[in-house]
N, C-alpha and C. Protein backbone atom coordinates (compact mmCIF):
# COMPACT_ATOMS: atom_id res chain seq x y z
N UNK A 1 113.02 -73.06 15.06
CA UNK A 1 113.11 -72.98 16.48
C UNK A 1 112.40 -74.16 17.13
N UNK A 2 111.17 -74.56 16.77
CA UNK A 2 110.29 -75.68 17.35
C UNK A 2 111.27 -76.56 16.98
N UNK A 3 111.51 -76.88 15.86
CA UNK A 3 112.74 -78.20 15.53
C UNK A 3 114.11 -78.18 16.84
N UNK A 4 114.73 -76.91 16.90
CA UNK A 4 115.94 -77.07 17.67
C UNK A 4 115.22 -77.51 19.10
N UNK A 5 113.90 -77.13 19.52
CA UNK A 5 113.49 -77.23 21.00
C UNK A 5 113.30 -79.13 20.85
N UNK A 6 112.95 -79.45 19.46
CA UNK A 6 112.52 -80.94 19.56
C UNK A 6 113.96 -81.92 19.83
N UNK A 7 114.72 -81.04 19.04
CA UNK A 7 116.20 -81.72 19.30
C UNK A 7 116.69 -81.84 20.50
N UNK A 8 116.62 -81.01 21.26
CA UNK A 8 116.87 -80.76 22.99
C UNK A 8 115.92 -81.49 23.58
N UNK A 9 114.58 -81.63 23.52
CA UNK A 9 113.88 -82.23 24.15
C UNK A 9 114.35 -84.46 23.93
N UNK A 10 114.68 -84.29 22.47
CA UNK A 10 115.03 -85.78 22.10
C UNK A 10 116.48 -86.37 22.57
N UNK A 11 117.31 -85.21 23.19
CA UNK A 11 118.55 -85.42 23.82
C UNK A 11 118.38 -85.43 24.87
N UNK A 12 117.30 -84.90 25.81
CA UNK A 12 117.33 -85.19 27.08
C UNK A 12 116.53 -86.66 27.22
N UNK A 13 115.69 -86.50 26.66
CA UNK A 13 115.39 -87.92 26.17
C UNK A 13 116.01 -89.17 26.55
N UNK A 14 117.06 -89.22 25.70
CA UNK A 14 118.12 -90.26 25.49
C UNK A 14 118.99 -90.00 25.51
N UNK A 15 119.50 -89.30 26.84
CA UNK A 15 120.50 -88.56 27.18
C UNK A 15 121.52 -90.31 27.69
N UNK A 16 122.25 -90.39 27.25
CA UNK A 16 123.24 -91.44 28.27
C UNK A 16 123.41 -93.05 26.90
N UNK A 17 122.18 -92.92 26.16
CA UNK A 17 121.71 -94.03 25.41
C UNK A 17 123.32 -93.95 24.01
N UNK A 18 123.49 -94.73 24.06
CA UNK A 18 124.47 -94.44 22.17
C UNK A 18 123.92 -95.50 21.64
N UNK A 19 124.13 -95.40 20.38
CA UNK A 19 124.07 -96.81 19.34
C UNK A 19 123.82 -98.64 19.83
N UNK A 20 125.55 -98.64 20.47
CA UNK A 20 125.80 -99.61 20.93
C UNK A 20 125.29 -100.30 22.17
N UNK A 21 124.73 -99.18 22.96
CA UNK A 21 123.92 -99.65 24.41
C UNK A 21 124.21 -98.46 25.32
N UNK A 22 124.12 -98.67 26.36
CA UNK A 22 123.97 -97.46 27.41
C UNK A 22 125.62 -96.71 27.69
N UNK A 23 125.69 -95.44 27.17
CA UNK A 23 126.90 -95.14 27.71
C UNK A 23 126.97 -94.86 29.24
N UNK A 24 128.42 -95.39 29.56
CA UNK A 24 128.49 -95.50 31.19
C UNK A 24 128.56 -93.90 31.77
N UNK A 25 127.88 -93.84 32.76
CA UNK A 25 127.96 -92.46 33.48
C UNK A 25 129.31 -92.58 34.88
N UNK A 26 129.96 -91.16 34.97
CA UNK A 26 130.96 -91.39 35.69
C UNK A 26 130.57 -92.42 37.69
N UNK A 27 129.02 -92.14 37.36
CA UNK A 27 128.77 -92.75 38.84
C UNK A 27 128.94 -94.42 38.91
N UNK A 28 128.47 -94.72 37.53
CA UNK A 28 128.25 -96.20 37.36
C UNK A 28 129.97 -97.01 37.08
N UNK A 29 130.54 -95.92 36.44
CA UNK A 29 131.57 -96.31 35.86
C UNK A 29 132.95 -96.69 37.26
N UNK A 30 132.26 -96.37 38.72
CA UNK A 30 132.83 -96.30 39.35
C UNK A 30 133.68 -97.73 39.73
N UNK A 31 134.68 -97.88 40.25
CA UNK A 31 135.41 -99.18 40.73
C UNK A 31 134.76 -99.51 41.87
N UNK A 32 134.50 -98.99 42.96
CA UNK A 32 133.51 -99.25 44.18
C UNK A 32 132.41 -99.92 43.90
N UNK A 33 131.44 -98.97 42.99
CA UNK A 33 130.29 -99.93 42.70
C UNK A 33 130.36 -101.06 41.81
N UNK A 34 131.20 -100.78 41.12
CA UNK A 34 131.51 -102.55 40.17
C UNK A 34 132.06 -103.80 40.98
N UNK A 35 132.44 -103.35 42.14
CA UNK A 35 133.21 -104.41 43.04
C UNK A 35 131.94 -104.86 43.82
N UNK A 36 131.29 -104.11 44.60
CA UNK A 36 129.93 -104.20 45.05
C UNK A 36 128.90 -105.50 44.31
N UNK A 37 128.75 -104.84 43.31
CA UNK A 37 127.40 -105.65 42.50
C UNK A 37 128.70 -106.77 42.48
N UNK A 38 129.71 -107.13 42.09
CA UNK A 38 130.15 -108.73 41.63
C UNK A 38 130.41 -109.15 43.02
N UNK A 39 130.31 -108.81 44.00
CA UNK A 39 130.25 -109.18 45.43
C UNK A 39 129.21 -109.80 45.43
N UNK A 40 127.84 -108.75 45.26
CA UNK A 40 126.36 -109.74 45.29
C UNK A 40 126.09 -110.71 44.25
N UNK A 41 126.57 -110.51 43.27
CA UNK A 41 126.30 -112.14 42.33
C UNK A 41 127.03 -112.66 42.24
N UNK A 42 128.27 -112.87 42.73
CA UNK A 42 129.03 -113.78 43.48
C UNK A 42 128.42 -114.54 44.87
N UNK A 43 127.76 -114.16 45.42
CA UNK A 43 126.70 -113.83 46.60
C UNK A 43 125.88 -114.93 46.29
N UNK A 44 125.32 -114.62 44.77
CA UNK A 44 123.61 -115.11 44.61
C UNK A 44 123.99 -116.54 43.86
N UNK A 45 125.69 -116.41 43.21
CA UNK A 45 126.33 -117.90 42.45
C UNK A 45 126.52 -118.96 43.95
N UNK A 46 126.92 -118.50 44.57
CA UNK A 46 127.45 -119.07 45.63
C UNK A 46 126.49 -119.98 46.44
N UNK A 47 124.70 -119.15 46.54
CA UNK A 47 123.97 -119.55 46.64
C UNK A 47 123.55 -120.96 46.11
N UNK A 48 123.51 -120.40 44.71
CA UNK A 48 123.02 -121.08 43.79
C UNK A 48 123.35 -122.49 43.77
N UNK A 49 125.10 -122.36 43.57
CA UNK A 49 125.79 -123.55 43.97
C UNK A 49 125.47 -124.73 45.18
N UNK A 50 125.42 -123.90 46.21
CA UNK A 50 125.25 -124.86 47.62
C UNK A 50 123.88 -125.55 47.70
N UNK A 51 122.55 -124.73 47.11
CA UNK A 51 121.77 -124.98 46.51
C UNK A 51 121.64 -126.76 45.88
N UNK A 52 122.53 -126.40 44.35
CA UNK A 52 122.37 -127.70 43.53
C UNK A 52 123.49 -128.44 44.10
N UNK A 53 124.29 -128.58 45.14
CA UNK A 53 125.34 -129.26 45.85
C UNK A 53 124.41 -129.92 46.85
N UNK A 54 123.55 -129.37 47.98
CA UNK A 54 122.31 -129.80 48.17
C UNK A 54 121.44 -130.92 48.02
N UNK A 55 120.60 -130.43 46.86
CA UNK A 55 120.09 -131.26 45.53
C UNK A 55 120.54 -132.52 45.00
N UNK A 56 122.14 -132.41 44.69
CA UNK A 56 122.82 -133.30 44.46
C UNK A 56 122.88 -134.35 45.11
N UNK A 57 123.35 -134.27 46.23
CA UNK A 57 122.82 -135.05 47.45
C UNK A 57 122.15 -135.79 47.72
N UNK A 58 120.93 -134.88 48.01
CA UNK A 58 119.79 -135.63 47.83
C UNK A 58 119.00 -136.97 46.81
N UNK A 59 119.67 -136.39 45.87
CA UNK A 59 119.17 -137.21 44.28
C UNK A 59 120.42 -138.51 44.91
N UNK A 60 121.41 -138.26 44.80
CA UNK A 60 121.99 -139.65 45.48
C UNK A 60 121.74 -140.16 46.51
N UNK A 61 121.49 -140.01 47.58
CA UNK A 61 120.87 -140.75 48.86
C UNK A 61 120.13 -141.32 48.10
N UNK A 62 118.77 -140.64 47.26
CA UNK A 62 117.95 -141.11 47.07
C UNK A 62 117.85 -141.96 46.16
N UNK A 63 118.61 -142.33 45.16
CA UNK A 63 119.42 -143.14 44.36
C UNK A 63 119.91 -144.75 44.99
N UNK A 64 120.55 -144.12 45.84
CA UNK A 64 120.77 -145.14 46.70
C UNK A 64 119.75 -146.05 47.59
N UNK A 65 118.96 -145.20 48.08
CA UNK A 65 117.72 -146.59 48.83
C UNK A 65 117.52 -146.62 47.77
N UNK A 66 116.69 -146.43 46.45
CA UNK A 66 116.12 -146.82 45.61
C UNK A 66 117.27 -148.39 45.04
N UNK A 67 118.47 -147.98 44.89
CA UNK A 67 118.82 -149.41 44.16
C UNK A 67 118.98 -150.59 45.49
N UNK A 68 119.18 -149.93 46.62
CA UNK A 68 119.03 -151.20 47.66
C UNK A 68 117.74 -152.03 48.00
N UNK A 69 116.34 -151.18 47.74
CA UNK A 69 115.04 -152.09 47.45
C UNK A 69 114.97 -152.35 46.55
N UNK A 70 115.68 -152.13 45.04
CA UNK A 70 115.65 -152.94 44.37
C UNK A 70 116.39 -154.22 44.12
N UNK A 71 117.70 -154.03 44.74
CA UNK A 71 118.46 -155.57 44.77
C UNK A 71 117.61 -156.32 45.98
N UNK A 72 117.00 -155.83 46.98
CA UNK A 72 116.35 -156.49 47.73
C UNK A 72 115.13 -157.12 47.06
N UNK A 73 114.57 -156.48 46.35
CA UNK A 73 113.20 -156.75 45.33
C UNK A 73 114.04 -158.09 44.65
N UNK A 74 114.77 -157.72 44.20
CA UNK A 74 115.74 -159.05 43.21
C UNK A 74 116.14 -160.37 43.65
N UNK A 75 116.74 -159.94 45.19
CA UNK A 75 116.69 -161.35 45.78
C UNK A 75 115.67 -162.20 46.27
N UNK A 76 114.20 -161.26 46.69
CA UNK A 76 112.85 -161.93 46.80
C UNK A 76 112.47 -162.43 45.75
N UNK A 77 112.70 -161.94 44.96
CA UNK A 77 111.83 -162.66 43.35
C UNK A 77 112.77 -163.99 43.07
N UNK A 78 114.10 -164.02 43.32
CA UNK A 78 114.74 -165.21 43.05
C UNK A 78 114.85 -166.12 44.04
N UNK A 79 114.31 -166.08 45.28
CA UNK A 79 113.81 -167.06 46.03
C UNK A 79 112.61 -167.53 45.89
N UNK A 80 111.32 -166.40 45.66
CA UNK A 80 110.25 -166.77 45.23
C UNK A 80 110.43 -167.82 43.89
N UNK A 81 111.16 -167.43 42.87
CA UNK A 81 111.50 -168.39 41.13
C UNK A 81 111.98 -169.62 42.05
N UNK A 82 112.57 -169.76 42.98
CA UNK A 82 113.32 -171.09 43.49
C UNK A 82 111.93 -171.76 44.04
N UNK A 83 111.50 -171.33 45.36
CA UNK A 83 109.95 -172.08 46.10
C UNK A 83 109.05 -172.20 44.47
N UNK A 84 108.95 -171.54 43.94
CA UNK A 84 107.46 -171.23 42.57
C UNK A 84 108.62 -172.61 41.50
N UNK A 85 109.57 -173.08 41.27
CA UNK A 85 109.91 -173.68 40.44
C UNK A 85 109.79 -175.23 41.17
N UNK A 86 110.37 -175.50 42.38
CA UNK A 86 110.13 -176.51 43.23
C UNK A 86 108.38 -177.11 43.41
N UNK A 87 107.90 -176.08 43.33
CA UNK A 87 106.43 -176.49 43.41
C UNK A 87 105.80 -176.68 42.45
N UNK A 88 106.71 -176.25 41.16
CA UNK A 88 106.18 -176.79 39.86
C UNK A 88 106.75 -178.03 39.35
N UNK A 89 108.35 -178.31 39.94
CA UNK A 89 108.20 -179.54 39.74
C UNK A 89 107.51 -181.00 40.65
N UNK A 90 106.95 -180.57 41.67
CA UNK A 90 105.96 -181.42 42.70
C UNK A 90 104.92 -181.61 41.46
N UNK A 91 104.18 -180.42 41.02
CA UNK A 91 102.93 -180.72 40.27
C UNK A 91 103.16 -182.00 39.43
N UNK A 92 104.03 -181.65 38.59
CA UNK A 92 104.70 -182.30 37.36
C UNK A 92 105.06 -183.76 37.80
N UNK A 93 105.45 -184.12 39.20
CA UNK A 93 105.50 -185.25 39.78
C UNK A 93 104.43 -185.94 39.77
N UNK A 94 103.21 -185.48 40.24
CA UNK A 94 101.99 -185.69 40.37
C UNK A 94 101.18 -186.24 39.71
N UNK A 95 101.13 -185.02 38.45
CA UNK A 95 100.65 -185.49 37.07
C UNK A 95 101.19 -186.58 36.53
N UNK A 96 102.30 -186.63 36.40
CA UNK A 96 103.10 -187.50 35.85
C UNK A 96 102.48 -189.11 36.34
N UNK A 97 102.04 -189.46 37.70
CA UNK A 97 101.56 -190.67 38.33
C UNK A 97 100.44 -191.07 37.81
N UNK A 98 99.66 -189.82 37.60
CA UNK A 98 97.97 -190.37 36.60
C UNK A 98 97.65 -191.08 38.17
N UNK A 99 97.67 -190.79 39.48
CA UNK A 99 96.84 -191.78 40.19
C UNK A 99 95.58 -190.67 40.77
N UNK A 100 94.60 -190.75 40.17
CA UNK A 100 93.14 -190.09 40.19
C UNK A 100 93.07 -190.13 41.49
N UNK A 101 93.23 -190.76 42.51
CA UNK A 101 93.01 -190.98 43.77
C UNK A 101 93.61 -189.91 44.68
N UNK A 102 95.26 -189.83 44.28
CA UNK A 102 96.41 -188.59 44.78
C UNK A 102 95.65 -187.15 44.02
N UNK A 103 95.19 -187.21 42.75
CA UNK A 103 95.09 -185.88 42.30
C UNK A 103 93.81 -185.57 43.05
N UNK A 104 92.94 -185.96 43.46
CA UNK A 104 91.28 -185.70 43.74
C UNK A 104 91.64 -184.90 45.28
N UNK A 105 92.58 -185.80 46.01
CA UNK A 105 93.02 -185.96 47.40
C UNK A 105 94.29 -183.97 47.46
N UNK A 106 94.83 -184.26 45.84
CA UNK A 106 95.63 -182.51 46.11
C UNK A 106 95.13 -181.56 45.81
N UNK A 107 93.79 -181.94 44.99
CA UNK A 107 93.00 -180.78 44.60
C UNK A 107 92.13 -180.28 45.90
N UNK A 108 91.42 -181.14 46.45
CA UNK A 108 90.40 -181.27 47.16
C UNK A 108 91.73 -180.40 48.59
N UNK A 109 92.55 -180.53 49.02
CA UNK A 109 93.58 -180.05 50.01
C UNK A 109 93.49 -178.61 49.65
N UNK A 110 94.00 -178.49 48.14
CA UNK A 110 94.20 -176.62 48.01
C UNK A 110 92.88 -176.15 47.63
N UNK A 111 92.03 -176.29 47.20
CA UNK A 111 90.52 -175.69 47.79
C UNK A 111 90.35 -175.51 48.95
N UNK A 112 90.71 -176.88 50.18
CA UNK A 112 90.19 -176.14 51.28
C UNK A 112 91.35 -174.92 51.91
N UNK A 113 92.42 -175.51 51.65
CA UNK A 113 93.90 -174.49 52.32
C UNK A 113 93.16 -173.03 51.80
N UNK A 114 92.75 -172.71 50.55
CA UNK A 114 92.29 -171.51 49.83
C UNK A 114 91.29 -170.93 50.67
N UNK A 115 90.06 -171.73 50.59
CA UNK A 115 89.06 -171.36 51.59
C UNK A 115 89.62 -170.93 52.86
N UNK A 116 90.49 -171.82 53.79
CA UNK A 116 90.80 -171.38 55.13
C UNK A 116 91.91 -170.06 54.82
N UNK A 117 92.30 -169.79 53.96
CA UNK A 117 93.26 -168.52 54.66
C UNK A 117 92.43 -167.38 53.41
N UNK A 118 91.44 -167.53 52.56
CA UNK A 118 90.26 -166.06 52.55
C UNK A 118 89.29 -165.80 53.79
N UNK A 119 89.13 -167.19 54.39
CA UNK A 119 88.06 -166.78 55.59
C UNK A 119 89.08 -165.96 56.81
N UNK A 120 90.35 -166.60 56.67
CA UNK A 120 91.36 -165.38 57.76
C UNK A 120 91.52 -164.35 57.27
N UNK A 121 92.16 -164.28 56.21
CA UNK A 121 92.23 -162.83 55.73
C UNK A 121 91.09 -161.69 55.73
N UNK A 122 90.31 -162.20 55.70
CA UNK A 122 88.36 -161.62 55.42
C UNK A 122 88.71 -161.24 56.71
């Protein structure tokens, strides 16, 4: 008798449960409520979507200034390589003369040019 009461007690238990997973009850099993719930996560996809559509967006705009300061970065540096190569071949002019007199006279110029624009900047 205690056994048959344990059996009843272990069926109410796991009343609904089978093997395979939850057997459906006639409430759940309904067409109304199955249309319902794929309404709301259809709902919460839909979200989701507009969401990373959004996002998407964003990451491209932002994509975009990013490669336009960088071709801008690209064309400063290759004007800078043009002025920075021109002024290296002046040096090279320079040197090239060996006249101690011109070099004392370009050194003695960019020391002071140096001095005058740290004392502005300061």
């Amino acid at each position: 008798m205690n056994s048959r009461r344990e059996r009843s007690n272990r069926a109410a238990l796991f009343d609904g449960i089978e093997e395979g997973g939850i057997r459906a009850s006639s409430s759940y099993a309904s067409h109304e409520i199955d249309e319902q719930e794929n309404e709301k996560a259809m709902d919460g996809l839909q979200d989701r979507v507009n969401l990373l559509k959004r996002l998407s967006g964003d990451i491209h705009e932002e994509v975009d200034t990013h490669n336009r300061m960088l071709d801008r970065m690209g064309n400063d540096m290759d004007s800078s390589r043009g002025v920075l190569s021109g002024t290296m071949d002046k040096f090279k002019m320079v040197f090239e003369t060996k006249s101690s007199q011109r070099m004392f006279t370009l050194v003695a110029s960019f020391v002071v040019l140096f001095l005058v624009v740290y004392y502005l900047t300061r």
